[in-house]
C-alpha atoms as a PDB file:
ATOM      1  CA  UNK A   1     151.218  -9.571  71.503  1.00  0.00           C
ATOM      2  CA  UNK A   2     153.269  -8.261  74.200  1.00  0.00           C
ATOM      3  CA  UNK A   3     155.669  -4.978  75.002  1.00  0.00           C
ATOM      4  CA  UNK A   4     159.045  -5.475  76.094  1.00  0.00           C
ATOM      5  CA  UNK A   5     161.526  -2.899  77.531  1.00  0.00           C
ATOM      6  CA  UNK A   6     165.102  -3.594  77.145  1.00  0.00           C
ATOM      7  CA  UNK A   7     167.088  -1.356  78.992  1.00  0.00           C
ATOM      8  CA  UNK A   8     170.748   0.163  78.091  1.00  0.00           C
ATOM      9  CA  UNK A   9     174.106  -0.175  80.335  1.00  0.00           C
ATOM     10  CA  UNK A  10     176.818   1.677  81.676  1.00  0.00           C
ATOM     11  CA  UNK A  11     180.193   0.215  82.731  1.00  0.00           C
ATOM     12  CA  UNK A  12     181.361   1.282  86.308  1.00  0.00           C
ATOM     13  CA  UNK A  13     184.466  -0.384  85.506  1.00  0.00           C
ATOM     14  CA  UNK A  14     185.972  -2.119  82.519  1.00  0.00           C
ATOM     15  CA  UNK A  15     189.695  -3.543  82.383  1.00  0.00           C
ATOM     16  CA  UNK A  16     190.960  -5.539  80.058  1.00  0.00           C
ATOM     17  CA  UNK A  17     192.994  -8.792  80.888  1.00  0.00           C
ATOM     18  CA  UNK A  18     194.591  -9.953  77.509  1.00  0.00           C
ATOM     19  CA  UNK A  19     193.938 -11.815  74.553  1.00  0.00           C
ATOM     20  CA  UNK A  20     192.247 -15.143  74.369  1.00  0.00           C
ATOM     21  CA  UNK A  21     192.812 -18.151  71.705  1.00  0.00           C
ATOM     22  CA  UNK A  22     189.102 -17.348  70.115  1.00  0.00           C
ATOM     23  CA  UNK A  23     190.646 -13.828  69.493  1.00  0.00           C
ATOM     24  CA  UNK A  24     188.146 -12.302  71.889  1.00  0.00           C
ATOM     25  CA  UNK A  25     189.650 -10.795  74.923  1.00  0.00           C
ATOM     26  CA  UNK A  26     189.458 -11.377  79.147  1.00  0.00           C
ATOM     27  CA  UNK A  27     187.830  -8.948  80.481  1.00  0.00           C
ATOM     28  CA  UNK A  28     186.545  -7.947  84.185  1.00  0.00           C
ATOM     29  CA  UNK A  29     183.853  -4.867  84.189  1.00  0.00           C
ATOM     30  CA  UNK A  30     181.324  -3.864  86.165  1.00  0.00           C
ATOM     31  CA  UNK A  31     178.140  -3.249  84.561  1.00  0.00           C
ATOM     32  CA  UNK A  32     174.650  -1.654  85.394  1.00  0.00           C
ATOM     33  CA  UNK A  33     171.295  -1.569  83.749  1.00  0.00           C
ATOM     34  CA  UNK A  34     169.687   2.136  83.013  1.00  0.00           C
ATOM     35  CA  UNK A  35     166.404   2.822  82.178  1.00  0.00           C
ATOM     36  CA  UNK A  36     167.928   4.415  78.911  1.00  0.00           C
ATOM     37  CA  UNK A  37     165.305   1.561  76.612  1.00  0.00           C
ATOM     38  CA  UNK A  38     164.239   0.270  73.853  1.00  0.00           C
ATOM     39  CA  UNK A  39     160.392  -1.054  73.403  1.00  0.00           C
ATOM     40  CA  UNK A  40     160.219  -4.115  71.094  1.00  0.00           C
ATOM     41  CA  UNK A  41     156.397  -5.279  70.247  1.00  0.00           C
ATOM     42  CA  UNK A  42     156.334  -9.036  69.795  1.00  0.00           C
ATOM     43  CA  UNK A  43     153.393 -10.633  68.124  1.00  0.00           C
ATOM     44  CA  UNK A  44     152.610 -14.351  66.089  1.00  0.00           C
ATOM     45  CA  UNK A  45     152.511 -13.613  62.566  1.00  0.00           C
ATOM     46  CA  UNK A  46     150.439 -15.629  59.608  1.00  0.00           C
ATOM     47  CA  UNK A  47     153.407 -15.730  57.709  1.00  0.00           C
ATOM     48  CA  UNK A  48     156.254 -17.869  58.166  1.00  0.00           C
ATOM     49  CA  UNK A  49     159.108 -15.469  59.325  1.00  0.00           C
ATOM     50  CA  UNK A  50     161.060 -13.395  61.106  1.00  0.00           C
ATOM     51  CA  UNK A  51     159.832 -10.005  60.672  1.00  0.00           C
ATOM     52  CA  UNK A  52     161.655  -6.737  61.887  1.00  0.00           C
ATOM     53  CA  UNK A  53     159.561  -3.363  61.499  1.00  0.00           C
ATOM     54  CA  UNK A  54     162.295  -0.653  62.286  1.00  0.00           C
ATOM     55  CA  UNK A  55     163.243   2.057  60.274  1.00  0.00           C
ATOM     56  CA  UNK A  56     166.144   3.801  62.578  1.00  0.00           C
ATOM     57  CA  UNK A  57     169.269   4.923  60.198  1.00  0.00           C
ATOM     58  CA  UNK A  58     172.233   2.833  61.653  1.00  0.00           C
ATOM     59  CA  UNK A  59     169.878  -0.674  62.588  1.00  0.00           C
ATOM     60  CA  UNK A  60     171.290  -2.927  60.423  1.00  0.00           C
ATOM     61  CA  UNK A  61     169.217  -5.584  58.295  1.00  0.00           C
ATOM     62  CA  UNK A  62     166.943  -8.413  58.863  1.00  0.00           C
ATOM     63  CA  UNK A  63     170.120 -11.298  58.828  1.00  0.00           C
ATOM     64  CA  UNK A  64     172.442  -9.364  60.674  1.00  0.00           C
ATOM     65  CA  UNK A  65     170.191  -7.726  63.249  1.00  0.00           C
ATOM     66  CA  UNK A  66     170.630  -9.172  66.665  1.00  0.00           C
ATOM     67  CA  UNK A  67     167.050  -9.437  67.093  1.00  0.00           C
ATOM     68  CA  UNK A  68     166.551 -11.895  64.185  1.00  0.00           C
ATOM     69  CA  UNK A  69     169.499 -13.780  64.711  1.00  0.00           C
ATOM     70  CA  UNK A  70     168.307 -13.911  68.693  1.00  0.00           C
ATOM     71  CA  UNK A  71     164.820 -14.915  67.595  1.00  0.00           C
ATOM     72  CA  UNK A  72     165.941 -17.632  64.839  1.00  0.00           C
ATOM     73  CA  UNK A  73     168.278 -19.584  67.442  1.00  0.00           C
ATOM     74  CA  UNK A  74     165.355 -19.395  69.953  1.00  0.00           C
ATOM     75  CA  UNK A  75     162.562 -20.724  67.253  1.00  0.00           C
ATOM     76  CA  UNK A  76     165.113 -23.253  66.350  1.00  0.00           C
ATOM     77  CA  UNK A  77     165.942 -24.368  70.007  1.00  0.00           C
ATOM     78  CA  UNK A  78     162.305 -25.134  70.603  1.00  0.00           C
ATOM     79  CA  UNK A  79     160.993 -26.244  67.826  1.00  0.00           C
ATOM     80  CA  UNK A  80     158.413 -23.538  66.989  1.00  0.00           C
ATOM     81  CA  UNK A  81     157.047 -23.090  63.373  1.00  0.00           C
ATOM     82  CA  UNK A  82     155.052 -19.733  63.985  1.00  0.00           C
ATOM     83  CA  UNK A  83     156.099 -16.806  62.502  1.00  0.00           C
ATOM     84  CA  UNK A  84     157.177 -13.600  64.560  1.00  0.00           C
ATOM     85  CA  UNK A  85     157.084 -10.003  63.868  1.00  0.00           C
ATOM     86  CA  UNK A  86     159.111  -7.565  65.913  1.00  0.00           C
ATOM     87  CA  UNK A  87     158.171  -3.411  66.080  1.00  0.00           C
ATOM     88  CA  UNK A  88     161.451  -1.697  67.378  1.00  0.00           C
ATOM     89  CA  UNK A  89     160.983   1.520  68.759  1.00  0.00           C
ATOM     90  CA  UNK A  90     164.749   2.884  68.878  1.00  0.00           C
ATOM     91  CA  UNK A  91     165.858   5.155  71.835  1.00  0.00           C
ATOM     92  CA  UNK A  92     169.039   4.141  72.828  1.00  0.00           C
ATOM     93  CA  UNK A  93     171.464   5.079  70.439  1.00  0.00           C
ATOM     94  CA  UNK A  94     173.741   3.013  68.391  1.00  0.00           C
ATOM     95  CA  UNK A  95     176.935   1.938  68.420  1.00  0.00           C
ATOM     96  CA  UNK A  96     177.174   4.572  71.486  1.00  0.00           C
ATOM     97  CA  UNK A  97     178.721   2.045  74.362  1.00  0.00           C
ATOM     98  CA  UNK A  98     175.617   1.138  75.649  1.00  0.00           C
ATOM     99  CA  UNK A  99     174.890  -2.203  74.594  1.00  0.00           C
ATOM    100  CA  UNK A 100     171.867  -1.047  72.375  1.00  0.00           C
ATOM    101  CA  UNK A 101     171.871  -3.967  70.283  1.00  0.00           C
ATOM    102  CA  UNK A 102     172.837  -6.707  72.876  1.00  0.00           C
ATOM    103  CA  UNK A 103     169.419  -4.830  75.006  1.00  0.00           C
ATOM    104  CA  UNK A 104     167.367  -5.238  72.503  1.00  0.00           C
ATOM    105  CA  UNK A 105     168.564  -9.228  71.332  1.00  0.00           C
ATOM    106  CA  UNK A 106     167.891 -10.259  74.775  1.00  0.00           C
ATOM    107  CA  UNK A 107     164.347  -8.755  74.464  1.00  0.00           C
ATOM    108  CA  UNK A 108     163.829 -10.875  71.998  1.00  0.00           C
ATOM    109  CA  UNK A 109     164.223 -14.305  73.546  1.00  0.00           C
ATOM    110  CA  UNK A 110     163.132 -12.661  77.036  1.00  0.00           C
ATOM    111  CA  UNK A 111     159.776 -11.626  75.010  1.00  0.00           C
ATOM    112  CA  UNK A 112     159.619 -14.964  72.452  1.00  0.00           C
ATOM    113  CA  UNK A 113     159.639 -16.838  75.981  1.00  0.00           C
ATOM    114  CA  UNK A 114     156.751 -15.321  77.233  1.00  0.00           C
ATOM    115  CA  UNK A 115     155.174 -15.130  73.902  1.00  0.00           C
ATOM    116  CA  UNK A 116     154.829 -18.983  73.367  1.00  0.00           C
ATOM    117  CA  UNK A 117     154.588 -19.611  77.283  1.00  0.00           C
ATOM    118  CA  UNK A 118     157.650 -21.748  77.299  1.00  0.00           C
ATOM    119  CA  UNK A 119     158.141 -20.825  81.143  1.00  0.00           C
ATOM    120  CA  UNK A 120     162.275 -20.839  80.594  1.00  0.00           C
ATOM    121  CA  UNK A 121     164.409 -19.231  83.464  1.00  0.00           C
ATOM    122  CA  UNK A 122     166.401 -16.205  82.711  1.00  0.00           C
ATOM    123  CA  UNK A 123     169.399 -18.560  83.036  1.00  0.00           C
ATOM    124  CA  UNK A 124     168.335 -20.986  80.785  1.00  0.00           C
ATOM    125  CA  UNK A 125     167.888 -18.236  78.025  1.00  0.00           C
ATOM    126  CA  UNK A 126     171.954 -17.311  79.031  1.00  0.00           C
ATOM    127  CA  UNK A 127     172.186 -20.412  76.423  1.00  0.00           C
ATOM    128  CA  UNK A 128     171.301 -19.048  73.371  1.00  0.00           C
ATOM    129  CA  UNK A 129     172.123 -15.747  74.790  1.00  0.00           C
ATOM    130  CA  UNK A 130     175.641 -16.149  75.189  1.00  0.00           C
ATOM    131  CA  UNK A 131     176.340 -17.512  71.485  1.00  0.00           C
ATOM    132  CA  UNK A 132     175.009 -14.468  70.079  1.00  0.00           C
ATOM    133  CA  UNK A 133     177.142 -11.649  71.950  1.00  0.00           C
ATOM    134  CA  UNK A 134     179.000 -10.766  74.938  1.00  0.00           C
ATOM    135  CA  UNK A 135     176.638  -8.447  76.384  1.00  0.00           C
ATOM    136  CA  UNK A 136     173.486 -10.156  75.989  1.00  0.00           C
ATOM    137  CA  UNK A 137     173.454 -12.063  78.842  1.00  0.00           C
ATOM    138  CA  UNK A 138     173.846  -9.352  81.188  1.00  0.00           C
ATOM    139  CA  UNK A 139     171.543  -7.803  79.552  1.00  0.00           C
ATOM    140  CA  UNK A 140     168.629 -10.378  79.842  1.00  0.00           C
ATOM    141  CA  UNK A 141     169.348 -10.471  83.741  1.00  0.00           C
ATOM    142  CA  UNK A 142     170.605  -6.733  84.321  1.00  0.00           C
ATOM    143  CA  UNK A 143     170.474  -4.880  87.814  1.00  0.00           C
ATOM    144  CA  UNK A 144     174.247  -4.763  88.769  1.00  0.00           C
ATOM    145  CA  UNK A 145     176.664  -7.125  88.009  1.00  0.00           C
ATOM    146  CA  UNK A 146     180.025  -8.374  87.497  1.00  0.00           C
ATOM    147  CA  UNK A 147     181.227  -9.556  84.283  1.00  0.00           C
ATOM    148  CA  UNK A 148     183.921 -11.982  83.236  1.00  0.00           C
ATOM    149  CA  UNK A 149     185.521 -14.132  80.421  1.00  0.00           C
ATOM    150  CA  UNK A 150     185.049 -12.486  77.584  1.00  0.00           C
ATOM    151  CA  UNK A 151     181.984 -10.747  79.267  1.00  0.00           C
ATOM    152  CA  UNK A 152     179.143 -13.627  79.221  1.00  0.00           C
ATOM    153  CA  UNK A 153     179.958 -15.187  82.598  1.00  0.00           C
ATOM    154  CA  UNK A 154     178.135 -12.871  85.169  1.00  0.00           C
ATOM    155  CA  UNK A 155     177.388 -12.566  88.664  1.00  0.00           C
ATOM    156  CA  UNK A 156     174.939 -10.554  90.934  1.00  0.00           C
ATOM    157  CA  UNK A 157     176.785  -7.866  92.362  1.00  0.00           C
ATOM    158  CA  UNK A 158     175.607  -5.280  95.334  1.00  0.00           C
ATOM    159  CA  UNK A 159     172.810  -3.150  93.903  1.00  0.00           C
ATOM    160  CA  UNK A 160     172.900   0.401  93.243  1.00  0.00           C
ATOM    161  CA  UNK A 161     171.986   2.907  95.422  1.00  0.00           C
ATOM    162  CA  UNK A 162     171.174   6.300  95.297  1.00  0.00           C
ATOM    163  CA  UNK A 163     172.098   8.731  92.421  1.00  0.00           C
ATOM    164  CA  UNK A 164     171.104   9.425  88.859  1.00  0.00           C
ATOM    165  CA  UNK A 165     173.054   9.947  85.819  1.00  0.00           C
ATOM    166  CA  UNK A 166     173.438  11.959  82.748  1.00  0.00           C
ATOM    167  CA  UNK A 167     173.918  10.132  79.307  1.00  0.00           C
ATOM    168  CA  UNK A 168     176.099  11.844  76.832  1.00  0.00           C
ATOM    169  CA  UNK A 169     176.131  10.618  73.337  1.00  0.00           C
ATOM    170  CA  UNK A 170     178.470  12.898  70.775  1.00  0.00           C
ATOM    171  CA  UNK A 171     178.036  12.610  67.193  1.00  0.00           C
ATOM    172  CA  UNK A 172     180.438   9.840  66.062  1.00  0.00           C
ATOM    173  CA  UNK A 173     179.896   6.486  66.103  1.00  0.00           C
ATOM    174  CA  UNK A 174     182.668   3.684  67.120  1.00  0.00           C
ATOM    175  CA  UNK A 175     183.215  -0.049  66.429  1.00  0.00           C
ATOM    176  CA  UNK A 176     183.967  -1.987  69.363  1.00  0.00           C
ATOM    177  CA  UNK A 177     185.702  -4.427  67.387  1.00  0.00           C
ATOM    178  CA  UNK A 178     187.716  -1.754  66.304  1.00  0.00           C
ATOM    179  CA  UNK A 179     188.569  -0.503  69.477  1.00  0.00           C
ATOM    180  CA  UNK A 180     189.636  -3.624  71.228  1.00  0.00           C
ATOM    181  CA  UNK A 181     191.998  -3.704  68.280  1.00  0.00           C
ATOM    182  CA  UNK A 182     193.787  -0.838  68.897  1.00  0.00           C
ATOM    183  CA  UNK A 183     194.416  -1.421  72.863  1.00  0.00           C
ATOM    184  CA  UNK A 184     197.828  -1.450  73.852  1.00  0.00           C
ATOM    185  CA  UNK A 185     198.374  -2.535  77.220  1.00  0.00           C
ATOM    186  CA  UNK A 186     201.112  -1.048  77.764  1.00  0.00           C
ATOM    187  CA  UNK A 187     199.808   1.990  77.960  1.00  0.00           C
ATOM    188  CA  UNK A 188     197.996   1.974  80.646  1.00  0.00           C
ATOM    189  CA  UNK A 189     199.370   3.389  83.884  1.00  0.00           C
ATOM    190  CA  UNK A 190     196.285   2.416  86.248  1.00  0.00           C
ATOM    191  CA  UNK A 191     193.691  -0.311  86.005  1.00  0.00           C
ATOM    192  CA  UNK A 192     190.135  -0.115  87.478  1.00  0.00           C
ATOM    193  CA  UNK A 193     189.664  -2.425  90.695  1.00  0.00           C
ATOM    194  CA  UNK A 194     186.591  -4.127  90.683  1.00  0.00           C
ATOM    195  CA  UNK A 195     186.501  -5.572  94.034  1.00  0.00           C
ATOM    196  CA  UNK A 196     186.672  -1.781  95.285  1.00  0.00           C
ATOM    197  CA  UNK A 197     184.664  -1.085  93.438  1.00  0.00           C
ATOM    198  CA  UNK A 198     182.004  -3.851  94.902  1.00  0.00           C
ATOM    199  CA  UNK A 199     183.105  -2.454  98.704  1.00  0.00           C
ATOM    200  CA  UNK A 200     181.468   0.494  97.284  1.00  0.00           C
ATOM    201  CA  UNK A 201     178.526  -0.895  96.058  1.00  0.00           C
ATOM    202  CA  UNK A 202     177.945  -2.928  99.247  1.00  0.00           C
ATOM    203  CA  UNK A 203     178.538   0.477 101.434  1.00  0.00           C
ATOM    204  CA  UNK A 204     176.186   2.536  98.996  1.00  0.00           C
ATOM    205  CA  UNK A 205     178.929   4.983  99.088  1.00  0.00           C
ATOM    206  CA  UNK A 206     178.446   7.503  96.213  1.00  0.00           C
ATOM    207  CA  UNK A 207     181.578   9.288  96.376  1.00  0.00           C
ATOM    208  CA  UNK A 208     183.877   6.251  97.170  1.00  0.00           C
ATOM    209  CA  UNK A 209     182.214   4.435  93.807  1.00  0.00           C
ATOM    210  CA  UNK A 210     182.909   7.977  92.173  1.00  0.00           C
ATOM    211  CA  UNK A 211     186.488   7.294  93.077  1.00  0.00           C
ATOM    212  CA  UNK A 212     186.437   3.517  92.155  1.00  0.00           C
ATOM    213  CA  UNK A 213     185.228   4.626  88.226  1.00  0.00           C
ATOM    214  CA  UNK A 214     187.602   3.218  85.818  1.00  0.00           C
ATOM    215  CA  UNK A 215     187.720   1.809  82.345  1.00  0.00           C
ATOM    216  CA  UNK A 216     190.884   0.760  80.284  1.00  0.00           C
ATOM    217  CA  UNK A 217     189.104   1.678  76.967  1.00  0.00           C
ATOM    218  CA  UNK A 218     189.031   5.601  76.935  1.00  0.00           C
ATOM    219  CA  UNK A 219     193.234   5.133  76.256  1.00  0.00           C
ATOM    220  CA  UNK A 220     191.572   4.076  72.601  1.00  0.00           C
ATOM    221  CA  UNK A 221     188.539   6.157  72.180  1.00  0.00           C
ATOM    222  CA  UNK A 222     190.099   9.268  73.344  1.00  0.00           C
ATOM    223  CA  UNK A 223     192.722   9.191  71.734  1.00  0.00           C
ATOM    224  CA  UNK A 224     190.857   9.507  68.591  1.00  0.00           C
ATOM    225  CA  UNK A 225     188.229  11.308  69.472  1.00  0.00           C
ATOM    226  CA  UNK A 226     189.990  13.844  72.101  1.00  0.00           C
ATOM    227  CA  UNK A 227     186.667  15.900  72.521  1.00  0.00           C
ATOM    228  CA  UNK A 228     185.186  13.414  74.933  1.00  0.00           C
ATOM    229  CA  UNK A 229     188.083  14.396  77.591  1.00  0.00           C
ATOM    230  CA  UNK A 230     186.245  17.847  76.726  1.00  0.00           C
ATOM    231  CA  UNK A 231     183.184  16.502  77.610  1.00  0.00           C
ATOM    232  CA  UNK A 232     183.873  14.670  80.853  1.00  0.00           C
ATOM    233  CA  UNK A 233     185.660  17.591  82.025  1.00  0.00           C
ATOM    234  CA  UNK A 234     182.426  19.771  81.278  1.00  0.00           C
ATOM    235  CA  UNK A 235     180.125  17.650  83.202  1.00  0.00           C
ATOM    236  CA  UNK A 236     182.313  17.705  86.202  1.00  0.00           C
ATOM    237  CA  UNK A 237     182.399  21.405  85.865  1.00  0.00           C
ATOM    238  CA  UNK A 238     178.850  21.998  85.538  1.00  0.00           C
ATOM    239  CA  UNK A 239     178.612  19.779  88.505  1.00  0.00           C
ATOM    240  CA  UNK A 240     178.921  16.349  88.135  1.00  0.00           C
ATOM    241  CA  UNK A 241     180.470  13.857  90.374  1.00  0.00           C
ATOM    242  CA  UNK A 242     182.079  11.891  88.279  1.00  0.00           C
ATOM    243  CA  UNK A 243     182.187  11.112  84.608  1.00  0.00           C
ATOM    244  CA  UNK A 244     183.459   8.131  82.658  1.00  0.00           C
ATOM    245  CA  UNK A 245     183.271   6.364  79.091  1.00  0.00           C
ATOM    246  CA  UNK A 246     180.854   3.839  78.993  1.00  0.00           C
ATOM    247  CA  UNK A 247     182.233   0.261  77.145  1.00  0.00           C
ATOM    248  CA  UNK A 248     183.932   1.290  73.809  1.00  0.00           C
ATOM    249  CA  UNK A 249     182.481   4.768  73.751  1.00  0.00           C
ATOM    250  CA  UNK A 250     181.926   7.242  72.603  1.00  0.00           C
ATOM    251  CA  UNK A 251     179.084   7.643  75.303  1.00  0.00           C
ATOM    252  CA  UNK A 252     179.998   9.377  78.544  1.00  0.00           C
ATOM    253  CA  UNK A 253     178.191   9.291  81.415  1.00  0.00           C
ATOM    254  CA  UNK A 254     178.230  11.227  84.903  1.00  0.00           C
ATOM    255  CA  UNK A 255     176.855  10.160  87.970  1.00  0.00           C
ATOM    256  CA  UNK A 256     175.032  12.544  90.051  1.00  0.00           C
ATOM    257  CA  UNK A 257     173.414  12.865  93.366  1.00  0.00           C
ATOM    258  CA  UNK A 258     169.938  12.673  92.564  1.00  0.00           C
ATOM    259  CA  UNK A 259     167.500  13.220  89.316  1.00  0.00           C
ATOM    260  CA  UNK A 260     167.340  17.139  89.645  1.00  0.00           C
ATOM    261  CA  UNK A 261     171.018  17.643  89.608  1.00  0.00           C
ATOM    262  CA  UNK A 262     171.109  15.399  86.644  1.00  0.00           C
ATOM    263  CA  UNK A 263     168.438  17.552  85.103  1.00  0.00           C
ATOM    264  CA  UNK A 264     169.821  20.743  85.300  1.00  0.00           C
ATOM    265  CA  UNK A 265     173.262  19.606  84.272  1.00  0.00           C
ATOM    266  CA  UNK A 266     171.424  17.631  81.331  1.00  0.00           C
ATOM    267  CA  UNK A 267     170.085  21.293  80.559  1.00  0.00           C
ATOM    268  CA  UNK A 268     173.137  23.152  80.620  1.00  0.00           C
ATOM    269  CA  UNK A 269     174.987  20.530  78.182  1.00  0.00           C
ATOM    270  CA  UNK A 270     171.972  20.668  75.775  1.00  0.00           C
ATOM    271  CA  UNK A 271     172.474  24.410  76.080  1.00  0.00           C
ATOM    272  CA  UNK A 272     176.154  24.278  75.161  1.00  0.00           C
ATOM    273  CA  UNK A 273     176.157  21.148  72.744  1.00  0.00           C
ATOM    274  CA  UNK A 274     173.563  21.182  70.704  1.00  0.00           C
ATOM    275  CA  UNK A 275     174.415  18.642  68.459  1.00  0.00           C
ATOM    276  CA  UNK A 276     174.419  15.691  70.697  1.00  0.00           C
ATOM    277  CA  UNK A 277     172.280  13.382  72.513  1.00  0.00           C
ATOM    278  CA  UNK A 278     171.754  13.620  75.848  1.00  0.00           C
ATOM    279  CA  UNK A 279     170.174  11.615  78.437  1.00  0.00           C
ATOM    280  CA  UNK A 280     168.796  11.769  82.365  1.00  0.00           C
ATOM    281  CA  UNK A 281     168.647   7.989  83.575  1.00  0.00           C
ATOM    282  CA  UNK A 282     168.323   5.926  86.778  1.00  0.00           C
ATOM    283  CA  UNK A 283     169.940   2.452  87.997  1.00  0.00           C
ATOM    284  CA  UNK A 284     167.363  -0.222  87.057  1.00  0.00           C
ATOM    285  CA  UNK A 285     167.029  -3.617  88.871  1.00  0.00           C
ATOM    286  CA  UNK A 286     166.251  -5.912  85.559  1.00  0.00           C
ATOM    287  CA  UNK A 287     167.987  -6.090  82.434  1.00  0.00           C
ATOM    288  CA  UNK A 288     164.521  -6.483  80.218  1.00  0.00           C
ATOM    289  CA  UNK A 289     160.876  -6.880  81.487  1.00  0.00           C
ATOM    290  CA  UNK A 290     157.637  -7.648  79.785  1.00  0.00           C
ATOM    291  CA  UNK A 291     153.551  -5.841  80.321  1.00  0.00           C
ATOM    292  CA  UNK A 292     151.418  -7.337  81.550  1.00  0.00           C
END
């Protein structure tokens, strides 16, 4: 038996290219791991199976959960027989913009790795991770990094530096699918830069990667859900840096100078909103690690 943490996302930047052939689109985005996680328990079962305990409204069933389709390609792969059973204890939220499900899929073959002592490099497990979802590869490496294609092809970017950030999750949910549907490019006046965004990174310049925040999606999510704008605007008020929509939405978060300025701000929007969910994170290195 073994614990792993799979840790949530933010996108620094997110722009949208076009449309591909497999109806998926091109995409460049910056992305980088929070410690915003999950904890999946991994452990041999008796019986035959792919087990999922997890009783969080909104995790969807045992063939359509990430997990189990993550940990039936991975048995498959390598030709194990045992019989797995996963304990999911839930903490990022879902279908926020934080890649809760992708985190938690690549804990799964991260964990099932260790598990049966198969010794497979992160990379290798890119493989299977890839075929399952966009995000899940960055997700089984994490720390900061650029993503490309249609999000699986991913390089090691300049890691964050200082600063801490405050996760806002309102009460509506949104379908990425749905949203990548509705963009129109054509209404979009100015398009995130990722390589100044990466000068930024390199420099460990907070305000310039304030100014290099950018992502193509909030022209969708928005849109329909105007409040966020409300929302962003309040955290920047109560003294916030920045703020931005993370992936699809409808999660915003800000980016502050240090975990006590994320604190208090956290305080005063729990104060104010008290019917959503809201967060105080830091950058994390790794996109999933195991105990010992």
């Amino acid at each position: 038996m073994l614990t792993v943490t799979a840790n949530s996302k933010i996108n620094l930047t997110l722009d949208v290219l076009g449309k591909r052939d497999d109806n998926y689109h091109d995409v460049e985005m910056i992305m980088q791991s929070i410690n915003l996680s999950d904890k999946l328990v991994i452990e041999k079962s008796d019986i035959c199976d792919i087990i999922i305990d997890c009783s969080i409204p909104g995790v969807k069933s045992k063939q359509d959960n990430l997990i189990y389709k993550a940990a039936k390609l991975f048995l498959e792969k390598y030709k194990i027989t045992s019989g797995v059973k996963f304990t999911l204890e839930k903490n990022i939220p879902v279908a926020a913009g934080l890649a809760g499900g992708s985190a938690d899929a690549a804990a799964a073959l991260y964990g099932l790795n260790k598990l049966f002592g198969l010794k497979k490099s992160r990379i290798e497990l890119c493989s299977i991770a890839a075929s399952l979802g966009s995000d899940i590869p960055f997700c089984l490496i994490g720390g900061t990094m650029l993503a490309q294609g249609r999000g699986e092809k991913i390089t090691s970017m300049p890691s964050w530096g200082n600063g801490a950030f405050v996760i806002v999750k309102p009460p509506v949910s949104v379908s990425t699918a749905w949203v990548y549907g509705q963009y129109k490019e054509t209404k979009i006046k100015d398009h995130p830069h990722a390589s100044v965004m990466i000068e930024a990174l390199k420099a460990k310049n907070l305000d310039d990667i304030c100014k290099s925040l950018g992502n193509v999606l909030e022209s969708v999510t928005i849109t329909k859900f105007p409040q966020l704008a409300e929302y962003k605007s309040k955290l920047c008020r109560y003294g916030a840096k920045a703020a931005l929509m993370s992936g699809s939405g409808p999660s915003i978060f800000a980016i502050c100078e240090n975990i006590a300025k994320a604190e208090k701000i956290a305080e005063k929007m729990n104060h104010e909103y008290c019917d959503m969910d809201i967060y105080v994170a830091s950058a994390v290195s790794v996109g999933c690690s195991a105990d010992k």
